[in-house]
C-alpha atoms as a PDB file:
ATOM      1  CA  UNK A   1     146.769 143.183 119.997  1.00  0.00           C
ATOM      2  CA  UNK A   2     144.780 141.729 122.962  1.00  0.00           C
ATOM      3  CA  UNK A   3     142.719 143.662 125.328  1.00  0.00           C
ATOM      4  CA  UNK A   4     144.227 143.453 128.377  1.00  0.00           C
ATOM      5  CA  UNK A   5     141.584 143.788 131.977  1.00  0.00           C
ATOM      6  CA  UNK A   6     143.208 144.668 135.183  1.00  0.00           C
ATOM      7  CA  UNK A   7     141.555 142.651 138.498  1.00  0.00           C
ATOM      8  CA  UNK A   8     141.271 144.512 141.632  1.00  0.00           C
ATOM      9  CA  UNK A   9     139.959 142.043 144.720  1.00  0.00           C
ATOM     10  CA  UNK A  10     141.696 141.673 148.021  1.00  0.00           C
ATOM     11  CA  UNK A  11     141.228 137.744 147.916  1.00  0.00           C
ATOM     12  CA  UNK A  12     144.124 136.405 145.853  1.00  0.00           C
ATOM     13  CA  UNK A  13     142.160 133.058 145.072  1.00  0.00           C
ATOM     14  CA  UNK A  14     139.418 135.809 143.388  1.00  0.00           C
ATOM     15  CA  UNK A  15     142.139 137.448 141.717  1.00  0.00           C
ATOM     16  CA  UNK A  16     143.725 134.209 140.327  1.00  0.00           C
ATOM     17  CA  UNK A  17     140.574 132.849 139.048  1.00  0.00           C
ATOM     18  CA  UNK A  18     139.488 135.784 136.934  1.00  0.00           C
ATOM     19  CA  UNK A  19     143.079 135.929 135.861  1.00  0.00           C
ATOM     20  CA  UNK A  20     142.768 132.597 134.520  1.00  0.00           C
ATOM     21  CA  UNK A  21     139.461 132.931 133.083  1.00  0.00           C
ATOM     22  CA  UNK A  22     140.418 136.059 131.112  1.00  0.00           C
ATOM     23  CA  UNK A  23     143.979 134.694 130.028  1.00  0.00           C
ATOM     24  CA  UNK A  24     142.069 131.557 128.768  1.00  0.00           C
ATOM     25  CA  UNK A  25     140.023 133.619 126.855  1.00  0.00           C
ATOM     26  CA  UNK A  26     142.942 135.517 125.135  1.00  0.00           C
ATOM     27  CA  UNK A  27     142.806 138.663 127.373  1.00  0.00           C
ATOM     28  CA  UNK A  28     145.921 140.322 128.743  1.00  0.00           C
ATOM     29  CA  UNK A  29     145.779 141.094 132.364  1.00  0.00           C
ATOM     30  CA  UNK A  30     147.229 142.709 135.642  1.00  0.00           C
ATOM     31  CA  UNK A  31     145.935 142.642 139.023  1.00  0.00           C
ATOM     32  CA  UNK A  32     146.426 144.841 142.027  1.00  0.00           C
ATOM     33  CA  UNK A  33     144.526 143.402 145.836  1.00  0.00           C
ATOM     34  CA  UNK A  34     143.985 146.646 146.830  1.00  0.00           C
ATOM     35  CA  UNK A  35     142.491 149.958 145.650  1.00  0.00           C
ATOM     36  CA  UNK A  36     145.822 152.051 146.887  1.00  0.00           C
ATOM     37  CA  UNK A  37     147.961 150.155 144.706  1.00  0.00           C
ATOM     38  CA  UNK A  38     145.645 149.447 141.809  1.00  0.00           C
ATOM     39  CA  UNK A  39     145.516 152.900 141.330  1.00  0.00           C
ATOM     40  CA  UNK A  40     149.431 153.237 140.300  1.00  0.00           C
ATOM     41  CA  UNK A  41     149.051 150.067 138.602  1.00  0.00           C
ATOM     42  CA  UNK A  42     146.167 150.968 136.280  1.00  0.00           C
ATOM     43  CA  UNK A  43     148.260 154.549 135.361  1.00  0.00           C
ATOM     44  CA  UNK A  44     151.293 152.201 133.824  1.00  0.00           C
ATOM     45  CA  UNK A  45     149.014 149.431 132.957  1.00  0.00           C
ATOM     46  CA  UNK A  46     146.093 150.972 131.044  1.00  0.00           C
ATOM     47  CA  UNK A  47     144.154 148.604 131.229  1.00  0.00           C
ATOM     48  CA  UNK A  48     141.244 148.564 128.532  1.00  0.00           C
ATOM     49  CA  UNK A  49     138.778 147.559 131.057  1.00  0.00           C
ATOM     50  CA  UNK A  50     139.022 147.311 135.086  1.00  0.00           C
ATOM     51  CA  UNK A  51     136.741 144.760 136.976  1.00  0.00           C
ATOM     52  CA  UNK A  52     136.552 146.156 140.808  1.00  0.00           C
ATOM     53  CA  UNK A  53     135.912 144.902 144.113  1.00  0.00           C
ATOM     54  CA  UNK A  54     134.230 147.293 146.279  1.00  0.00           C
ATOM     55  CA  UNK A  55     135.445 146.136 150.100  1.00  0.00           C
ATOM     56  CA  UNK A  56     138.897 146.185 149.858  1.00  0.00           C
ATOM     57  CA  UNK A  57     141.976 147.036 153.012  1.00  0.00           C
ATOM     58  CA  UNK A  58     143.519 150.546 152.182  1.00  0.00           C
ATOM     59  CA  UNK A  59     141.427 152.077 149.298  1.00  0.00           C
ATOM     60  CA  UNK A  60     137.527 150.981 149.123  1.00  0.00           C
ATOM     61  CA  UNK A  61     136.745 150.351 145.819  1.00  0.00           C
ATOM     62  CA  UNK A  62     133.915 153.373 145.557  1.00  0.00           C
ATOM     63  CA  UNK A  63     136.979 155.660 146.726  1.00  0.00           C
ATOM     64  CA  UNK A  64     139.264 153.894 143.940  1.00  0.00           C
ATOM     65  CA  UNK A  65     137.203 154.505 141.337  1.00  0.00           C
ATOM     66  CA  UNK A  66     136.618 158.337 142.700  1.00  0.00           C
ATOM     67  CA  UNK A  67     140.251 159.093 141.741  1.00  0.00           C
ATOM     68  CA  UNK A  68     140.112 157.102 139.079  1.00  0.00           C
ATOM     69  CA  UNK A  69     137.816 158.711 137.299  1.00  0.00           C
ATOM     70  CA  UNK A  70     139.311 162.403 137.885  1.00  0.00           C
ATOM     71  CA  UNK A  71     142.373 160.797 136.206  1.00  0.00           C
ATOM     72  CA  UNK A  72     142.382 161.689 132.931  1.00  0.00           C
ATOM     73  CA  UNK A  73     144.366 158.371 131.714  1.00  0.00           C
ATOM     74  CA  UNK A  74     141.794 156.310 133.464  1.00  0.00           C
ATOM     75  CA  UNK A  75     138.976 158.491 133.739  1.00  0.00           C
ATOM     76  CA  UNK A  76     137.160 156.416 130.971  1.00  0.00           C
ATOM     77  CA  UNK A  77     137.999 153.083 131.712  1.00  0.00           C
ATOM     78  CA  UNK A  78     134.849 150.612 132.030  1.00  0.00           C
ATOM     79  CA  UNK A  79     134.389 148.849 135.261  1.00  0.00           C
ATOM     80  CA  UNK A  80     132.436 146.033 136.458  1.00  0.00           C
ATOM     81  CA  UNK A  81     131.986 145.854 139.516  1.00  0.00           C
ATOM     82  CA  UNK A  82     131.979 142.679 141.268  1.00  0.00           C
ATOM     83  CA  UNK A  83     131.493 142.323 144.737  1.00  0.00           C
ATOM     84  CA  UNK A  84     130.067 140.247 147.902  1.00  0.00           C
ATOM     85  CA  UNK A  85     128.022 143.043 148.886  1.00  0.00           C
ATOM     86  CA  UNK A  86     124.437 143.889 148.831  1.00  0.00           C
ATOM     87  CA  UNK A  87     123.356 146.801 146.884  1.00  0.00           C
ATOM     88  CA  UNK A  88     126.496 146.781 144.721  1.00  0.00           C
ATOM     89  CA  UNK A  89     124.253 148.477 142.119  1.00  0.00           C
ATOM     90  CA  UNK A  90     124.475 151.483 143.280  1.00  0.00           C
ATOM     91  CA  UNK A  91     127.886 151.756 144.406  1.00  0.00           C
ATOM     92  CA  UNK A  92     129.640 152.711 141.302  1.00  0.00           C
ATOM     93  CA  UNK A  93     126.534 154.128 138.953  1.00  0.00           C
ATOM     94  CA  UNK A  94     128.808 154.457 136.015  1.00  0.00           C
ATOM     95  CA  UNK A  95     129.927 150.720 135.869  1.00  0.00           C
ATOM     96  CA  UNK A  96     129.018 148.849 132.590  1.00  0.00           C
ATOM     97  CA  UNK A  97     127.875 146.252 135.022  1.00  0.00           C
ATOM     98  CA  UNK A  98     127.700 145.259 138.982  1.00  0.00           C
ATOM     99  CA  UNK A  99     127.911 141.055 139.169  1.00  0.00           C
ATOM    100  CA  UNK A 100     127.287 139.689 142.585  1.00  0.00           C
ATOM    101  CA  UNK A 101     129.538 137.366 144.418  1.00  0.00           C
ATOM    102  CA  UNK A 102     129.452 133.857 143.893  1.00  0.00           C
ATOM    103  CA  UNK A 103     129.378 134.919 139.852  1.00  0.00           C
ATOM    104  CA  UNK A 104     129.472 132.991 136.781  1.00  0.00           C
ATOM    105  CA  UNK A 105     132.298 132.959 134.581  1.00  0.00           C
ATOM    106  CA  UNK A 106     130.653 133.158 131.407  1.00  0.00           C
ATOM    107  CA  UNK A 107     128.346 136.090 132.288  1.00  0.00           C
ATOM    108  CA  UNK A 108     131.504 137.894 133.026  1.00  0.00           C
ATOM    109  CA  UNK A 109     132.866 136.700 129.778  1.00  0.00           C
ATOM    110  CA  UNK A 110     130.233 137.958 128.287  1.00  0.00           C
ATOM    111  CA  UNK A 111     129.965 141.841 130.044  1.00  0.00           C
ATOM    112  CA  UNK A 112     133.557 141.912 129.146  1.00  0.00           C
ATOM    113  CA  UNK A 113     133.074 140.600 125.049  1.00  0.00           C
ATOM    114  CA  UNK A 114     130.062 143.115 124.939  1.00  0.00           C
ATOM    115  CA  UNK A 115     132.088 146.299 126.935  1.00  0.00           C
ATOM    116  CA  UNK A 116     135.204 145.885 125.064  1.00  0.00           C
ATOM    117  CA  UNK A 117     133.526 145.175 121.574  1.00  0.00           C
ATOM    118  CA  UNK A 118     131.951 148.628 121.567  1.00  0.00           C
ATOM    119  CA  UNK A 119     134.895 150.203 122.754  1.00  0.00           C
END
């Protein structure tokens, strides 16, 4: 059975290529562009590992990952964060790993082979 990652990113063309990149790699995925809705999403998904935008419309992802982690489907679910904005490291202190926007695909190939390998 394939892992399967859920992408959270309000830019669809983000969202599409990490979609890609994971499917090509043999991951299953879902998506949600917003943390509101990802939220709901990652409760029927469960997803074995969530990779989070943190400046999103509706639900921030720092607020996201709040409820998320009082859930106690989700609660622990790895996230990597990956995100535009400075000091992403200390948004989310609990995320396997924070990757700065523009990112490289294999480096998040490989957070995600590491994470879900010792999971």
């Amino acid at each position: 059975m394939a892992y399967k990652i859920m992408v959270i990113d309000d830019d669809p063309d983000i969202v599409d290529y990490l979609v890609s990149i994971f499917e090509d790699n043999d991951y299953e995925t879902c998506k949600a562009y917003d943390g509101h809705d990802a939220l709901e999403i990652a409760r029927s998904e469960r997803p074995d590992l969530i990779t989070l935008d943190l400046e999103m419309p509706k639900e921030w992802g720092p607020r996201f990952y709040r409820h998320m982690s009082k859930d106690p489907v989700l609660q622990n679910t790895p996230v990597l964060v990956i995100s535009g904005l400075s000091g992403i490291h200390l948004a989310i202190k609990k995320a396997v790993a924070t990757i700065n926007k523009p990112f490289d695909p294999d480096k998040v190939l490989d957070i995600v082979r590491t994470t879900l390998s010792e999971g």
